[in-house]
N, C-alpha and C. Protein backbone atom coordinates (compact mmCIF):
# COMPACT_ATOMS: atom_id res chain seq x y z
N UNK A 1 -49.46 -42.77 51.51
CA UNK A 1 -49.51 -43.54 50.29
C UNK A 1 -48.56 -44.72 50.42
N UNK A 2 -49.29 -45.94 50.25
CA UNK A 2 -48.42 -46.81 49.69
C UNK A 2 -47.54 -47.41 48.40
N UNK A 3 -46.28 -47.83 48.65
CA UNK A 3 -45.72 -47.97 46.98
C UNK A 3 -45.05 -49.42 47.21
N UNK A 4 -45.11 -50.21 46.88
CA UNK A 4 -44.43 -51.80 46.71
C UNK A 4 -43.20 -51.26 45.82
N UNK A 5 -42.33 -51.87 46.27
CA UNK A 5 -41.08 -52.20 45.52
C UNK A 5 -41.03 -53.68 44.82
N UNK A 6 -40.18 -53.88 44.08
CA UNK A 6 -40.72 -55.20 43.34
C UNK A 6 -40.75 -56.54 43.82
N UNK A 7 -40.52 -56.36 44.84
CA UNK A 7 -40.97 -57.85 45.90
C UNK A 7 -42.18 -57.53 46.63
N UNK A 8 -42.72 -56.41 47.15
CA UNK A 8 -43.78 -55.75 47.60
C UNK A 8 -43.88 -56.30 48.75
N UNK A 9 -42.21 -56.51 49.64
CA UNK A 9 -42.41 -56.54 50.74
C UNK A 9 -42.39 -55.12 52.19
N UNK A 10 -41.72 -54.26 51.61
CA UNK A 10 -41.18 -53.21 52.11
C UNK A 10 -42.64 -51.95 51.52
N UNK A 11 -42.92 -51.17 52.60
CA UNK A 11 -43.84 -50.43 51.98
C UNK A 11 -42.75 -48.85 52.49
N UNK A 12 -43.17 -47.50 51.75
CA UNK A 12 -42.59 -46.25 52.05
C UNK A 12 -42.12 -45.76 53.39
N UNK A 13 -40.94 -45.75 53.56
CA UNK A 13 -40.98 -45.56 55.03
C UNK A 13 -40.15 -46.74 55.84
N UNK A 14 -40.87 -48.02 55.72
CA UNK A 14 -40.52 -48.89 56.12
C UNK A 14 -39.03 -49.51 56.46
N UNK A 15 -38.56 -49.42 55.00
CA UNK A 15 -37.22 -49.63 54.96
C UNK A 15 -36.83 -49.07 53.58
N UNK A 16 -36.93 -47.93 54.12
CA UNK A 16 -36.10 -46.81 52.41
C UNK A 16 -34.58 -47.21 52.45
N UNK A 17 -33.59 -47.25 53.35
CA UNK A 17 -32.53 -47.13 53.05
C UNK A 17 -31.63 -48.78 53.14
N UNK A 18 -30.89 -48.63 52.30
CA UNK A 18 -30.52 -50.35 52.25
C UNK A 18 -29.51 -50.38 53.18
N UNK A 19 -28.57 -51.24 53.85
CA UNK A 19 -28.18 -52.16 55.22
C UNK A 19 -26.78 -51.25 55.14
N UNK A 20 -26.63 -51.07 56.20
CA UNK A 20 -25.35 -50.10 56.74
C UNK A 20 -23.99 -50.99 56.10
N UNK A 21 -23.11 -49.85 55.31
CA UNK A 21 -22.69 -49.91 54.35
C UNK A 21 -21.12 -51.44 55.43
N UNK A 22 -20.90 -52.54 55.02
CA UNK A 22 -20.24 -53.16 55.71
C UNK A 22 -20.67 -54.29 56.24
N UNK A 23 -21.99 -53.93 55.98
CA UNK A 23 -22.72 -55.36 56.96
C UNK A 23 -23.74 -56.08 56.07
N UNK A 24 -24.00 -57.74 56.09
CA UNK A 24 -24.02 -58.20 55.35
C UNK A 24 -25.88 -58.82 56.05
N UNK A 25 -27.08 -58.75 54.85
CA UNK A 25 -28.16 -58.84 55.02
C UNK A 25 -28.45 -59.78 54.58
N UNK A 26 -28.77 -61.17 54.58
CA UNK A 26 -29.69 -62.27 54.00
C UNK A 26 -30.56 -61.94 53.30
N UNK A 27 -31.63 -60.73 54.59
CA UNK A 27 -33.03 -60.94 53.84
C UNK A 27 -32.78 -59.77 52.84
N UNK A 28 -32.27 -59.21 52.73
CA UNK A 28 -32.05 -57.85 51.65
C UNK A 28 -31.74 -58.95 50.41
N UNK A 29 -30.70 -59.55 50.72
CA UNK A 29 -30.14 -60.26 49.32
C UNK A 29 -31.46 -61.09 48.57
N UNK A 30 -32.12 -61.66 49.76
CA UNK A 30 -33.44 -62.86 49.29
C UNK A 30 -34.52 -61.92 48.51
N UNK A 31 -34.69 -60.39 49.13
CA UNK A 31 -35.47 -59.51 48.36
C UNK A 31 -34.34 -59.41 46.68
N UNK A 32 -33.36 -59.04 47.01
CA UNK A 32 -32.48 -58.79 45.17
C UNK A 32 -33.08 -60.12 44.25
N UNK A 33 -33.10 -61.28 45.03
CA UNK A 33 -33.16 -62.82 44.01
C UNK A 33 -35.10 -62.78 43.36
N UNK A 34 -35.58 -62.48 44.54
CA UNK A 34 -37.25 -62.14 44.08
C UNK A 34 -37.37 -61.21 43.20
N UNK A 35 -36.80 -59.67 43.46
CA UNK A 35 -37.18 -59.02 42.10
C UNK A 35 -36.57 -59.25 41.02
N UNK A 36 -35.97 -60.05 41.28
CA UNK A 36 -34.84 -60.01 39.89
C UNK A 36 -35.56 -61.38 39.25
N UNK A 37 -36.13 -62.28 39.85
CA UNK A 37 -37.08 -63.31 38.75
C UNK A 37 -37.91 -63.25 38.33
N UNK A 38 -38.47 -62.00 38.84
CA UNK A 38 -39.81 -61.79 37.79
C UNK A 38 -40.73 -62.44 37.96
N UNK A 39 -40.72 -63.57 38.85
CA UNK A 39 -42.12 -64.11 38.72
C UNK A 39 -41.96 -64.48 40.10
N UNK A 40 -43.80 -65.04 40.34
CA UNK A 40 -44.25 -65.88 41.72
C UNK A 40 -42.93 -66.80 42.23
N UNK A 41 -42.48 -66.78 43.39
CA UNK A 41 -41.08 -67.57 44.46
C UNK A 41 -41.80 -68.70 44.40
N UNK A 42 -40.82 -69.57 43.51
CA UNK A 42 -40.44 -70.90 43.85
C UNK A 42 -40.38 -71.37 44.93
N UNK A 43 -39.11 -70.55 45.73
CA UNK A 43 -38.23 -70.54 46.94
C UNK A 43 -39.30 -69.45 48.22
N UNK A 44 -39.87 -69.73 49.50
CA UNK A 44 -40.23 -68.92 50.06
C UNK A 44 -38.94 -67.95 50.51
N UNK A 45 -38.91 -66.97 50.98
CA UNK A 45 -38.01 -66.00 51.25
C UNK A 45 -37.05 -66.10 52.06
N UNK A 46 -37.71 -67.26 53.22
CA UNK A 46 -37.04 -67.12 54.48
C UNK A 46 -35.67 -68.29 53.65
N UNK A 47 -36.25 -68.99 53.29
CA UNK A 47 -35.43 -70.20 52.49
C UNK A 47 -34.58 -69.51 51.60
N UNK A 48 -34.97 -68.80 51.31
CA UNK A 48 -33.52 -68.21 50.26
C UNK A 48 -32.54 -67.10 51.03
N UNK A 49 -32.87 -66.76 52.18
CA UNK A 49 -32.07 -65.60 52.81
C UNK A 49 -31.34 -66.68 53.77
N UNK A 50 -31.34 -68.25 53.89
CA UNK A 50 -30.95 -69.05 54.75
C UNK A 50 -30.29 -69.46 53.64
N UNK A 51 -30.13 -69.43 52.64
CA UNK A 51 -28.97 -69.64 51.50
C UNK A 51 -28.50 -68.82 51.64
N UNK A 52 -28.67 -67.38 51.35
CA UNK A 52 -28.17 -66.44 51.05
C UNK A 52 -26.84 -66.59 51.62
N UNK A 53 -27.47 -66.64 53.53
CA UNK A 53 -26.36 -66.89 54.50
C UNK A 53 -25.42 -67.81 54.71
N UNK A 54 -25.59 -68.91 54.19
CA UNK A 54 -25.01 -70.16 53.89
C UNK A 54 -24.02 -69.58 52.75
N UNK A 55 -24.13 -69.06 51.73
CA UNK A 55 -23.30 -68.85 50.78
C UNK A 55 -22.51 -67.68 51.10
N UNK A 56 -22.90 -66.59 51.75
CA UNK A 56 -21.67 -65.32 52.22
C UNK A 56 -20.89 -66.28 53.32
N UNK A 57 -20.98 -67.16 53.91
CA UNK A 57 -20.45 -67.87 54.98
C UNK A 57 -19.12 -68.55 53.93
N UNK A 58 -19.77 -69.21 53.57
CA UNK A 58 -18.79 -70.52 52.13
C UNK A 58 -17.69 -68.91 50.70
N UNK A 59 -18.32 -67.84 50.96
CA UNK A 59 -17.73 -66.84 50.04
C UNK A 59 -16.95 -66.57 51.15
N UNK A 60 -17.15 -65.84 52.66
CA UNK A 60 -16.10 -65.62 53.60
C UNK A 60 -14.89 -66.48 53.68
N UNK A 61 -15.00 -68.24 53.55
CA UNK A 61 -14.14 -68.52 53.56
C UNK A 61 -13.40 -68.99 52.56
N UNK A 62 -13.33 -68.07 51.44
CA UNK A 62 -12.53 -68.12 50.14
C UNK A 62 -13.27 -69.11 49.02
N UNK A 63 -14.62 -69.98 49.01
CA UNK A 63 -14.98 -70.43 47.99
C UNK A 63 -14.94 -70.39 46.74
N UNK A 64 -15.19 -71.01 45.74
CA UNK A 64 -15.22 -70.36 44.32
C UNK A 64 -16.78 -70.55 43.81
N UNK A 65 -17.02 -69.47 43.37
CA UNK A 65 -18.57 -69.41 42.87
C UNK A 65 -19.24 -70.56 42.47
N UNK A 66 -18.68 -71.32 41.56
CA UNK A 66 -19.17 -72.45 40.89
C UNK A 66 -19.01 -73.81 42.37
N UNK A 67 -18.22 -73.70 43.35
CA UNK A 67 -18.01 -74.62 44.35
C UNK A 67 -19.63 -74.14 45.25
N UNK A 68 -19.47 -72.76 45.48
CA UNK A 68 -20.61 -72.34 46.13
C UNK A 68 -21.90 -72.72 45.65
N UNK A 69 -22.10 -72.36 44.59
CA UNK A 69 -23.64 -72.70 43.81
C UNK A 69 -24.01 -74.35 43.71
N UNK A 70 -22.85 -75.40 43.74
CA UNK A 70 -22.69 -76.48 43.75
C UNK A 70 -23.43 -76.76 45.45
N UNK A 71 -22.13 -76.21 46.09
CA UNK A 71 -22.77 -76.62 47.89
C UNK A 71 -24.40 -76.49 48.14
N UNK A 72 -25.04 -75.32 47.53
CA UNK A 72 -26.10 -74.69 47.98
C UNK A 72 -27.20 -75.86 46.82
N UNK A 73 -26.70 -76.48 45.89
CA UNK A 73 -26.90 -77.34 45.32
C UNK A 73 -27.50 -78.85 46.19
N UNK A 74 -26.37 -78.81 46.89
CA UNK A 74 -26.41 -79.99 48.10
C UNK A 74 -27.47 -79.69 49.51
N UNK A 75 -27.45 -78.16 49.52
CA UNK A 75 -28.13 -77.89 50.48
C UNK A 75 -29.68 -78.14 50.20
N UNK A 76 -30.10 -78.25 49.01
CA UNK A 76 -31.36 -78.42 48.59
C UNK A 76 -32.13 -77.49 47.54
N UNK A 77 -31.21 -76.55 47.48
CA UNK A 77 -31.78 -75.68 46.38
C UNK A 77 -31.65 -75.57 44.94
N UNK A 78 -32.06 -75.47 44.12
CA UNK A 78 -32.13 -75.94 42.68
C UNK A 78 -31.18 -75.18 41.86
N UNK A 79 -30.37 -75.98 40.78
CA UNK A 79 -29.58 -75.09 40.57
C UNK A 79 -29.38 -73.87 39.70
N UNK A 80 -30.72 -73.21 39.06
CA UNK A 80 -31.04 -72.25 38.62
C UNK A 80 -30.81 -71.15 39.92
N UNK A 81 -31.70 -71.52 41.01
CA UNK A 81 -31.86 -70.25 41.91
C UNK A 81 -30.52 -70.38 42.86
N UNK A 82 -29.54 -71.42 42.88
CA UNK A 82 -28.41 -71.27 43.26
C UNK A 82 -27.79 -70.50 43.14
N UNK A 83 -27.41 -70.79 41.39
CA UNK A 83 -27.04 -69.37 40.67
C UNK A 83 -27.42 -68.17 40.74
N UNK A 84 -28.72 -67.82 40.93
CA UNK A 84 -29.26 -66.53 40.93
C UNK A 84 -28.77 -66.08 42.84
N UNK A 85 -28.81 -66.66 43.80
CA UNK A 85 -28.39 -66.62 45.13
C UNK A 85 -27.08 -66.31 45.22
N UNK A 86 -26.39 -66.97 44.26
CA UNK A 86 -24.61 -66.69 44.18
C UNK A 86 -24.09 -65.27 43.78
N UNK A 87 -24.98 -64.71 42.63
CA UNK A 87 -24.96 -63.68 41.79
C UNK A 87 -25.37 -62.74 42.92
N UNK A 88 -26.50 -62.76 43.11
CA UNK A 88 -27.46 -61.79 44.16
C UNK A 88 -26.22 -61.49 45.49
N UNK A 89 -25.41 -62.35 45.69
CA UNK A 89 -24.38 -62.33 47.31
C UNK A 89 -23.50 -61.60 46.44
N UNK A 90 -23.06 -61.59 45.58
CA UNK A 90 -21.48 -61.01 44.86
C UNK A 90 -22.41 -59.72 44.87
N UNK A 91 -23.02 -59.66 44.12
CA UNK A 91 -23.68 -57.58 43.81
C UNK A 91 -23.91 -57.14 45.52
N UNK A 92 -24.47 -57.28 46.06
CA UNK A 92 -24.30 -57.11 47.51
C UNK A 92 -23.37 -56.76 48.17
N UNK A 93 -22.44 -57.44 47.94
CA UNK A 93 -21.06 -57.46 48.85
C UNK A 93 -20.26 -56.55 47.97
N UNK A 94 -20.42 -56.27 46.61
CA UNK A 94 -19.43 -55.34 45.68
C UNK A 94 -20.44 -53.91 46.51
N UNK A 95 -21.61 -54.02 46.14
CA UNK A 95 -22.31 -52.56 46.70
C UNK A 95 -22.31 -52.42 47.82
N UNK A 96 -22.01 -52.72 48.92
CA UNK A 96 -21.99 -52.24 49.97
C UNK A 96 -20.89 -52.78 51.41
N UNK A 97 -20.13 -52.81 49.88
CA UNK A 97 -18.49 -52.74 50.46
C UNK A 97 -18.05 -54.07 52.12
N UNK A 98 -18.31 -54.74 51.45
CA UNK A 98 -18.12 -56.13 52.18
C UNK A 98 -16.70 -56.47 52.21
N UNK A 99 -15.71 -56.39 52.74
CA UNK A 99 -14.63 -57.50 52.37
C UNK A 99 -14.75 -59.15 52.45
């Protein structure tokens, strides 16, 4: 049986368990920003997990959220889903214990 999760990229099996606790996933985070908008991607996936990474990079080296969402601003991405990319990297890194 198949079951979509709310990006309906991952099917049962596939990838049940989320990213070894320490290590830091783009495309996991780009899946958190898709289900969490609720609707058809603006942003294709690969494009937002290439933020994603861009922004744990700019958070590694001490950024401030609002500087970050700004940069990723510059990088080309709009600043609604900035925000939602910024948010999506902080829950990530609190859950699965990032320093």
């Amino acid at each position: 049986m198949t079951r979509w999760g709310g990006s309906g990229d991952y099917v049962e099996g596939e990838r049940v368990f989320a990213p070894p606790q320490g290590s830091f996933d783009p495309d996991w985070v780009a899946g958190l920003v898709l289900d969490r908008s609720g609707r058809p991607a603006a942003v294709p996936r690969h494009v937002l997990a290439d933020a994603a990474h861009a922004d744990w990079v700019r958070r590694s080296q001490g950024a401030a959220e609002d500087v970050r969402v700004q940069a990723l601003g510059e990088d080309g991405i709009a600043p609604a889903t900035a925000r939602e990319v910024v948010r999506a990297v902080e829950d990530f890194v609190t859950a699965y214990g990032i320093g």
